[in-house]
C-alpha atoms as a PDB file:
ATOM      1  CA  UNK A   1      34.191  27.568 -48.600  1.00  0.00           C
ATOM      2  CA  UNK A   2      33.265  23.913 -47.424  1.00  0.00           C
ATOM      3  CA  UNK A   3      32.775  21.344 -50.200  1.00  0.00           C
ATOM      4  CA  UNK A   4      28.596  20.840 -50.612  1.00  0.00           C
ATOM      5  CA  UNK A   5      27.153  17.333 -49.987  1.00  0.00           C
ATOM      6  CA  UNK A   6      24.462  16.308 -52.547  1.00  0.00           C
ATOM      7  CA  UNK A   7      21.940  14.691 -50.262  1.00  0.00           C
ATOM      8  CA  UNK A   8      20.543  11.615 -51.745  1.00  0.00           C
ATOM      9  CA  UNK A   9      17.120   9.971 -51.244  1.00  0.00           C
ATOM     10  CA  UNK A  10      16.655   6.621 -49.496  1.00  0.00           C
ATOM     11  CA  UNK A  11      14.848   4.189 -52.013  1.00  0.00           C
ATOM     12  CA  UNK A  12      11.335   2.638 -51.004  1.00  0.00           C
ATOM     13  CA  UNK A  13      13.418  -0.903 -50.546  1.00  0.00           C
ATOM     14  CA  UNK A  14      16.214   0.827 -47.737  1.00  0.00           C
ATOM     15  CA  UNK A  15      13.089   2.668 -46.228  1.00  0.00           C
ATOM     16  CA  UNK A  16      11.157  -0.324 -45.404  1.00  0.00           C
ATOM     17  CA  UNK A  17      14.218  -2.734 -44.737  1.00  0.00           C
ATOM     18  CA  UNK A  18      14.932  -0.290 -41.914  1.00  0.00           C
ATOM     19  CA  UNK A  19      11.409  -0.063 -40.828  1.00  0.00           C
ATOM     20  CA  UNK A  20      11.350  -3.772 -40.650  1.00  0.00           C
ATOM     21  CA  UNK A  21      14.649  -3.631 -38.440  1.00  0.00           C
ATOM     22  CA  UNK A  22      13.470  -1.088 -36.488  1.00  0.00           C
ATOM     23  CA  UNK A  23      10.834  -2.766 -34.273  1.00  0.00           C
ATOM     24  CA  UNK A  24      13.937  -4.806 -32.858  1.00  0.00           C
ATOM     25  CA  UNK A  25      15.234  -1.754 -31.686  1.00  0.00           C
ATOM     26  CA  UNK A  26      14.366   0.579 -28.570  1.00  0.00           C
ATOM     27  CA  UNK A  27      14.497   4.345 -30.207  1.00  0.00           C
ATOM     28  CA  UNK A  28      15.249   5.178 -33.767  1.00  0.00           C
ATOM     29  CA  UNK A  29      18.745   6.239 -32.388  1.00  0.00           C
ATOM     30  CA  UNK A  30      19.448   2.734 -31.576  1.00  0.00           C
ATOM     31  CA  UNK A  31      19.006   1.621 -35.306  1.00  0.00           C
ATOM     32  CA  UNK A  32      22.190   3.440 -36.698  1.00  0.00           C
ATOM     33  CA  UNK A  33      24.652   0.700 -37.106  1.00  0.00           C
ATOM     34  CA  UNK A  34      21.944  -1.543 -39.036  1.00  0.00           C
ATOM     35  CA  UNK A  35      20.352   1.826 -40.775  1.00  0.00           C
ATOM     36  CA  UNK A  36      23.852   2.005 -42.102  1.00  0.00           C
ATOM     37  CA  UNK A  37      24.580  -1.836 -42.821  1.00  0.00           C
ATOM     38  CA  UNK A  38      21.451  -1.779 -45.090  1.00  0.00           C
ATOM     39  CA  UNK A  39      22.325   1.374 -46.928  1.00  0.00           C
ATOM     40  CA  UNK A  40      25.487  -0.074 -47.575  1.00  0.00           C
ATOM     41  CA  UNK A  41      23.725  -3.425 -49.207  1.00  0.00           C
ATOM     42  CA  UNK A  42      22.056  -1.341 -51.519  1.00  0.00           C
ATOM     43  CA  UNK A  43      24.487   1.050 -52.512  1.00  0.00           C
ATOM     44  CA  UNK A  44      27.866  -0.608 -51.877  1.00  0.00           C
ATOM     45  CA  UNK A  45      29.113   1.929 -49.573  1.00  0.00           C
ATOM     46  CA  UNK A  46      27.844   4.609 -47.437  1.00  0.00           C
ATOM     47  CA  UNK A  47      28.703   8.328 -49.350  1.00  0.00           C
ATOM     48  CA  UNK A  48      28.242  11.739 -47.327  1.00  0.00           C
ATOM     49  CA  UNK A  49      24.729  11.924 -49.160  1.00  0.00           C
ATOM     50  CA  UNK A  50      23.647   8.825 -48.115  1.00  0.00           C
ATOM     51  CA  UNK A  51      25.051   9.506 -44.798  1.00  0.00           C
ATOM     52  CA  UNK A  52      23.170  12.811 -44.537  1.00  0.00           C
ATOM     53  CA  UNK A  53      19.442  11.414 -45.820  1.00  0.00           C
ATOM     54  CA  UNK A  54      19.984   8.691 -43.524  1.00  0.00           C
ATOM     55  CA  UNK A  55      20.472  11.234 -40.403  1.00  0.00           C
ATOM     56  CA  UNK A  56      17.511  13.251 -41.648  1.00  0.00           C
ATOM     57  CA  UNK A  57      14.959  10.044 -42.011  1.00  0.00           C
ATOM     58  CA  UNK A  58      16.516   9.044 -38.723  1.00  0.00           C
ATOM     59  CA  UNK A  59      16.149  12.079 -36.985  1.00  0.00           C
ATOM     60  CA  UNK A  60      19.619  11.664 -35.654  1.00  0.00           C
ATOM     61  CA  UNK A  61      22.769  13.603 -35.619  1.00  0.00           C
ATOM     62  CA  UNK A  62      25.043  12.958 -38.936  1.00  0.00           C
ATOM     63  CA  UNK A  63      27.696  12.787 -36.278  1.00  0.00           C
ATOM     64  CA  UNK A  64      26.691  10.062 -34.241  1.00  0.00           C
ATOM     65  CA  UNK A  65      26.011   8.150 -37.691  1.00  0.00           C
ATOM     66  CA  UNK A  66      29.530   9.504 -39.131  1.00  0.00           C
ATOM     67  CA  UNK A  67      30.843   7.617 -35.986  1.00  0.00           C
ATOM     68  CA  UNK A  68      29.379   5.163 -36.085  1.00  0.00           C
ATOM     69  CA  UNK A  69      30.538   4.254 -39.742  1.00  0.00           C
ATOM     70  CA  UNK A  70      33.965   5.013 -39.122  1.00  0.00           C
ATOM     71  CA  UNK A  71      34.650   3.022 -36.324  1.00  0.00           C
ATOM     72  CA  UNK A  72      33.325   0.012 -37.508  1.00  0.00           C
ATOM     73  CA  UNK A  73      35.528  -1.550 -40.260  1.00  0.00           C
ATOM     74  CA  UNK A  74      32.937  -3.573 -42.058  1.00  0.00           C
ATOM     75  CA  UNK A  75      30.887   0.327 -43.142  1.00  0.00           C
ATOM     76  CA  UNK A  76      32.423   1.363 -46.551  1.00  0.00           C
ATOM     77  CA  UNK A  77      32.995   5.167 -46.561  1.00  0.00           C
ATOM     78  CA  UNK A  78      34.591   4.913 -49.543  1.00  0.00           C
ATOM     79  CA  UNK A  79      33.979   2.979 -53.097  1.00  0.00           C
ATOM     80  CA  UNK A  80      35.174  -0.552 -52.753  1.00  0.00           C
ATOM     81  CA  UNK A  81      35.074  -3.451 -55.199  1.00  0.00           C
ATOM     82  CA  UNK A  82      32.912  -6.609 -55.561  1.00  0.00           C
ATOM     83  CA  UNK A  83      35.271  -8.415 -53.799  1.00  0.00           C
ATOM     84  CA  UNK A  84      36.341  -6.587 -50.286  1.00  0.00           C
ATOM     85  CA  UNK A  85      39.072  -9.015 -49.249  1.00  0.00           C
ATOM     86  CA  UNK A  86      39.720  -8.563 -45.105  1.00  0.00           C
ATOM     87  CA  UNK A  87      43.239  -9.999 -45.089  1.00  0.00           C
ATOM     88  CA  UNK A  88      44.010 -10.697 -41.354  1.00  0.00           C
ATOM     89  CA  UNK A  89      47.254  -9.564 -39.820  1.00  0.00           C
ATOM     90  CA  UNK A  90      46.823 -10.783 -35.952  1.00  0.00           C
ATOM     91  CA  UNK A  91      49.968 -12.015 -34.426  1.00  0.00           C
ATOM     92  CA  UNK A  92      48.898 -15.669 -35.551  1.00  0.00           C
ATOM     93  CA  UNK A  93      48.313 -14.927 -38.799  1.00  0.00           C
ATOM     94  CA  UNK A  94      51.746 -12.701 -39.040  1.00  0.00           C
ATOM     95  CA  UNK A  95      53.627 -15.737 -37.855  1.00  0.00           C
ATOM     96  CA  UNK A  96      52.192 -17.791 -39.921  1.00  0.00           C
ATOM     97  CA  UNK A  97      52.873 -15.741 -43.742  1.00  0.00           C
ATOM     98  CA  UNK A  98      49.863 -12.997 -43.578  1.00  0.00           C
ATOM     99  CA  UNK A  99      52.781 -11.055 -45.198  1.00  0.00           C
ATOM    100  CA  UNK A 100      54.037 -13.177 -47.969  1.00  0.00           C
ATOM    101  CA  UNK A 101      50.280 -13.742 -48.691  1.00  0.00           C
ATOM    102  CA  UNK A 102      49.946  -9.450 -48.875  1.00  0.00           C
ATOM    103  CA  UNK A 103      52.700  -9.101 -51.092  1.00  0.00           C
ATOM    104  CA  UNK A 104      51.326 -12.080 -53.247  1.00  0.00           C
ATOM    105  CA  UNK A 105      47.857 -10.383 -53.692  1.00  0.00           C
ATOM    106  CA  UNK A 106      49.620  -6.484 -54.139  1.00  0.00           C
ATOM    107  CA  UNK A 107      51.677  -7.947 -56.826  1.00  0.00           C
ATOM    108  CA  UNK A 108      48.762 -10.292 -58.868  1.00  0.00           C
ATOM    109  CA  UNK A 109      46.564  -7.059 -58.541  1.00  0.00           C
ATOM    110  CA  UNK A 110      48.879  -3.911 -58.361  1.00  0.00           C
ATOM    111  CA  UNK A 111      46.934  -3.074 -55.393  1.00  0.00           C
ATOM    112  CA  UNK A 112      48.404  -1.719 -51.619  1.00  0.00           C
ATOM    113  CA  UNK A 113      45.944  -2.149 -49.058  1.00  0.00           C
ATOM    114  CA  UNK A 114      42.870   0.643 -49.230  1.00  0.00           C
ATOM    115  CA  UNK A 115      43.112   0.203 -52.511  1.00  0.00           C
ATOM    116  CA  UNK A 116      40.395  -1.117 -55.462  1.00  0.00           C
ATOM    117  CA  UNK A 117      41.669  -2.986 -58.423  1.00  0.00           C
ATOM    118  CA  UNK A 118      41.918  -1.105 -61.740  1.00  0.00           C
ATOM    119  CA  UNK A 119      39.212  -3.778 -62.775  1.00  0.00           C
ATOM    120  CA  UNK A 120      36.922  -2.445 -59.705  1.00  0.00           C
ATOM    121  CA  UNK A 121      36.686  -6.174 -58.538  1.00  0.00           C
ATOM    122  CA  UNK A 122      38.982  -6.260 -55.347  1.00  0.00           C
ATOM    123  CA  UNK A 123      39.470  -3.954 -52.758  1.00  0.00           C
ATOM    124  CA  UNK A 124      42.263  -5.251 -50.025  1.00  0.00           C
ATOM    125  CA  UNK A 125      41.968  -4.282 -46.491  1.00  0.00           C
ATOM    126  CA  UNK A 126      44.161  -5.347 -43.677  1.00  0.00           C
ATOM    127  CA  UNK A 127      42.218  -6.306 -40.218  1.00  0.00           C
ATOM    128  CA  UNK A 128      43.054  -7.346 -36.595  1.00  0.00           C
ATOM    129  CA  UNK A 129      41.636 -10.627 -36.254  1.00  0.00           C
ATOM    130  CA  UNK A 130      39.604 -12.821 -37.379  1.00  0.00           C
ATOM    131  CA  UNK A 131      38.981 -15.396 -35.051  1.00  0.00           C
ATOM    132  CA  UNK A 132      40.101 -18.439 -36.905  1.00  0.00           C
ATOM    133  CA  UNK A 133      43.988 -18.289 -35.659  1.00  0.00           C
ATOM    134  CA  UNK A 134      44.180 -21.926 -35.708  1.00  0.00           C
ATOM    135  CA  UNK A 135      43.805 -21.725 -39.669  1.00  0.00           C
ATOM    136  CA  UNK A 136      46.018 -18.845 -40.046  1.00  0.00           C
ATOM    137  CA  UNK A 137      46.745 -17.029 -42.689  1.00  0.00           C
ATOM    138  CA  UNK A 138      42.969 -16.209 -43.088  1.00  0.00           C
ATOM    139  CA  UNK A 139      40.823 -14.057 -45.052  1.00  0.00           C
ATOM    140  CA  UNK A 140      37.349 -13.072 -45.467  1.00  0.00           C
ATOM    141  CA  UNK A 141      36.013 -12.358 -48.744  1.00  0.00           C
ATOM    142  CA  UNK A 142      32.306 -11.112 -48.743  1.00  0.00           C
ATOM    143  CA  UNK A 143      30.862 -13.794 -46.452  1.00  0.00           C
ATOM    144  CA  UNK A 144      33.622 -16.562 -47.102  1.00  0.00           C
ATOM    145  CA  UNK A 145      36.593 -17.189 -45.067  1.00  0.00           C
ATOM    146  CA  UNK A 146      39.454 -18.463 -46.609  1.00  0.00           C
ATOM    147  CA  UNK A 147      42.166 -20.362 -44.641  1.00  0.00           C
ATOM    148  CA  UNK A 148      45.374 -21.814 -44.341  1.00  0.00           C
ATOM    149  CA  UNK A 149      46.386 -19.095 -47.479  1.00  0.00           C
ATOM    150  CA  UNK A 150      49.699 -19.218 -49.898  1.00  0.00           C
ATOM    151  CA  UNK A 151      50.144 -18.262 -53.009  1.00  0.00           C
ATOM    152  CA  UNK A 152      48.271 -20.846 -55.159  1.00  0.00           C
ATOM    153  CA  UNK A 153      45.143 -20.421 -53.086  1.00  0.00           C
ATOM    154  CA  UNK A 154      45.241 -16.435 -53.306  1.00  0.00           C
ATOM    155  CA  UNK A 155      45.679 -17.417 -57.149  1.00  0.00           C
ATOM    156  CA  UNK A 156      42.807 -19.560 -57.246  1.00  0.00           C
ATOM    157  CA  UNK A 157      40.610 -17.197 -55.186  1.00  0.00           C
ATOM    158  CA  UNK A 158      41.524 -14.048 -57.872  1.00  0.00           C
ATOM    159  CA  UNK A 159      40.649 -16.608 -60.359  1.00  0.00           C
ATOM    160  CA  UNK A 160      37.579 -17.593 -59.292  1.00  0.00           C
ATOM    161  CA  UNK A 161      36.271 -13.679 -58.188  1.00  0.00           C
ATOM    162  CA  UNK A 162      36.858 -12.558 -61.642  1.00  0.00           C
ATOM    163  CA  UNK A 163      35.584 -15.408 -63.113  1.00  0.00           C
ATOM    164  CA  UNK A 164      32.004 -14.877 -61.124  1.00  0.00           C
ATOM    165  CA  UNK A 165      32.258 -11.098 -61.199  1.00  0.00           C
ATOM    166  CA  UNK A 166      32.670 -10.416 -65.065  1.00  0.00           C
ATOM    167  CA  UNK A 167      30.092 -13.149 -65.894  1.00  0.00           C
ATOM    168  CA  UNK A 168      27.915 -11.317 -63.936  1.00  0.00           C
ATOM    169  CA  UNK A 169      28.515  -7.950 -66.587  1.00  0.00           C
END
């Protein structure tokens, strides 16, 4: 027997966000990527729920949202933590210790890539590029890219995250 999905409700605040957005856009259809990028604000990540309420107010096909979120890498269809780090592993980045800075950050937070921190703060996730190969190793954390990484930076970065994330408890 398939598993049931508990369809949530969008709040008032998602509703109107995406009615705002919406008059940028040529058909409702046309709003799925940024329907889903404002879910995700409010909610963290995008669950089947919130998937399915957002294909009924959109009047759109849950697959065409469900592809939507899964091909871009920035939709959460999972949990993450407070911190997403993107570490990047382009070909610049590799050559220039992406790796040594991965093994740095699984061993400081017992984490493997896909995975959340037992503290829920940091989520690591490895991606192809971004962009800044002239400053590799990089990584973007929320909306801050870090560059130029090795160990004492990743330390100071941890650091810092949990520092700003459990004063915020």
């Amino acid at each position: 027997m398939p598993e049931q999905i508990q369809i949530l409700q969008l709040s008032a605040e998602e509703i109107a966000e995406i009615e705002r957005e919406a008059t940028a856009y040529p058909t409702r259809q046309a709003l799925g990527l940024e329907a889903l990028r404002i879910v995700q604000a409010h909610r963290g990540w995008v669950s089947d729920g919130a998937l399915q309420a957002l294909a009924d107010y959109l009047k759109t096909p849950i697959a065409e949202l469900e592809s939507l979120a899964t091909y871009y890498q920035l939709i959460f269809r999972q949990p993450v933590g407070r911190a997403v780090m993107l570490l990047c592993n382009s070909a610049s980045c590799w050559v220039m210790g992406c790796s040594r800075v991965q093994r740095h950050i699984e061993r400081q937070l017992k984490i493997r890539p896909g995975e959340t921190s037992a503290d829920g703060v940091f989520t690591l996730l490895q991606t192809p590029c971004l962009g800044h190969c002239d400053k590799a190793p990089v990584m973007l954390v929320g909306t801050e890219m870090y560059q130029q990484l090795d160990t004492e930076k990743v330390d100071e970065l941890i650091a810092t995250c949990r520092e700003c994330y459990h004063s915020e408890d």
